[in-house]
C-alpha atoms as a PDB file:
ATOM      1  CA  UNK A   1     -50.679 147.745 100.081  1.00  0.00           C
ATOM      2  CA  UNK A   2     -47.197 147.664 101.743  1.00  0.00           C
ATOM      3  CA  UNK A   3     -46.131 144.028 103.625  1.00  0.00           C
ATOM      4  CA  UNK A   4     -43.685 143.757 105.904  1.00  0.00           C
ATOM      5  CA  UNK A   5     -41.799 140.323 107.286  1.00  0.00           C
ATOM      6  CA  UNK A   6     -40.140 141.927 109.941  1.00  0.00           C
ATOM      7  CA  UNK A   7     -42.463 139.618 112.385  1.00  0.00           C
ATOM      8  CA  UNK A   8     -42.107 136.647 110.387  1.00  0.00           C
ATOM      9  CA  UNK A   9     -38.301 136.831 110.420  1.00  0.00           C
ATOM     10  CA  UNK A  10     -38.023 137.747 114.155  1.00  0.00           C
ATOM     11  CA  UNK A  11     -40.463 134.454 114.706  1.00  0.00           C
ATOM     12  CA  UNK A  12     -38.008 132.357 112.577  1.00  0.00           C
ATOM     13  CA  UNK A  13     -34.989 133.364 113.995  1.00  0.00           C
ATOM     14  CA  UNK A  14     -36.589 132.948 117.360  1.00  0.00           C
ATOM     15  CA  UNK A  15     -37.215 128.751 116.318  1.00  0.00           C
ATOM     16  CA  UNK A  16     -33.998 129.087 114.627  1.00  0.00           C
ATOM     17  CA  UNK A  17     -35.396 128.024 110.953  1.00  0.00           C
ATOM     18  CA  UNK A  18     -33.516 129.446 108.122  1.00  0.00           C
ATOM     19  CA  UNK A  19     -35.631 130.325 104.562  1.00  0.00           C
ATOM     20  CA  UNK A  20     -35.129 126.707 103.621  1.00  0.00           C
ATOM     21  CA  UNK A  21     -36.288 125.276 106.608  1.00  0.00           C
ATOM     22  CA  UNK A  22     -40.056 127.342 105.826  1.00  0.00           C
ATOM     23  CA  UNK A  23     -40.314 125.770 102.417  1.00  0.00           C
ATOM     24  CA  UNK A  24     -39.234 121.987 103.250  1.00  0.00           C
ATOM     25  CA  UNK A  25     -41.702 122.234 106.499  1.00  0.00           C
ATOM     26  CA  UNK A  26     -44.543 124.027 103.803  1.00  0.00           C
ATOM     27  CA  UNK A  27     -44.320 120.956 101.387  1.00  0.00           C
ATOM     28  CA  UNK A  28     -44.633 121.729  97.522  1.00  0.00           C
ATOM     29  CA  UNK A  29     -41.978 123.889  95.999  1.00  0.00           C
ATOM     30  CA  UNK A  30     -41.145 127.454  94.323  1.00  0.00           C
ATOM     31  CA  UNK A  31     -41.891 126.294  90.800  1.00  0.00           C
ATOM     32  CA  UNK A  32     -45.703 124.691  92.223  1.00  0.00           C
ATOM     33  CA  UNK A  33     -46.046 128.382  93.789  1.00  0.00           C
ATOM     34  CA  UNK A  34     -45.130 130.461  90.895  1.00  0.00           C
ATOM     35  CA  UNK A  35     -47.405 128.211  88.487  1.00  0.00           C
ATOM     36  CA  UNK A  36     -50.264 129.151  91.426  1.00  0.00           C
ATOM     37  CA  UNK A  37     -49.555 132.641  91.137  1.00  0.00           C
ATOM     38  CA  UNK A  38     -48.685 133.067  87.556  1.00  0.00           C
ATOM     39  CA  UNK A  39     -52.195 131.533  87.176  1.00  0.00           C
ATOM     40  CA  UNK A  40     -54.390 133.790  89.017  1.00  0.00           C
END
């Protein structure tokens, strides 16, 4: 199943958030995500 963020950048760059911004605003942190994922 392909994904594209083409939408989710143009929405960013439209509130003028960068990458970082979308993780400090989404609390939690990559290594909390990966342990999620790596889980199951």
């Amino acid at each position: 199943m392909a994904v594209s963020y083409n939408k989710l950048w143009k929405l960013l760059i439209d509130k003028k958030m960068s990458a970082a911004d979308v993780r400090r605003a989404g609390g939690g942190n990559r290594s909390q995500h990966h342990d999620k994922t790596a889980k199951g």
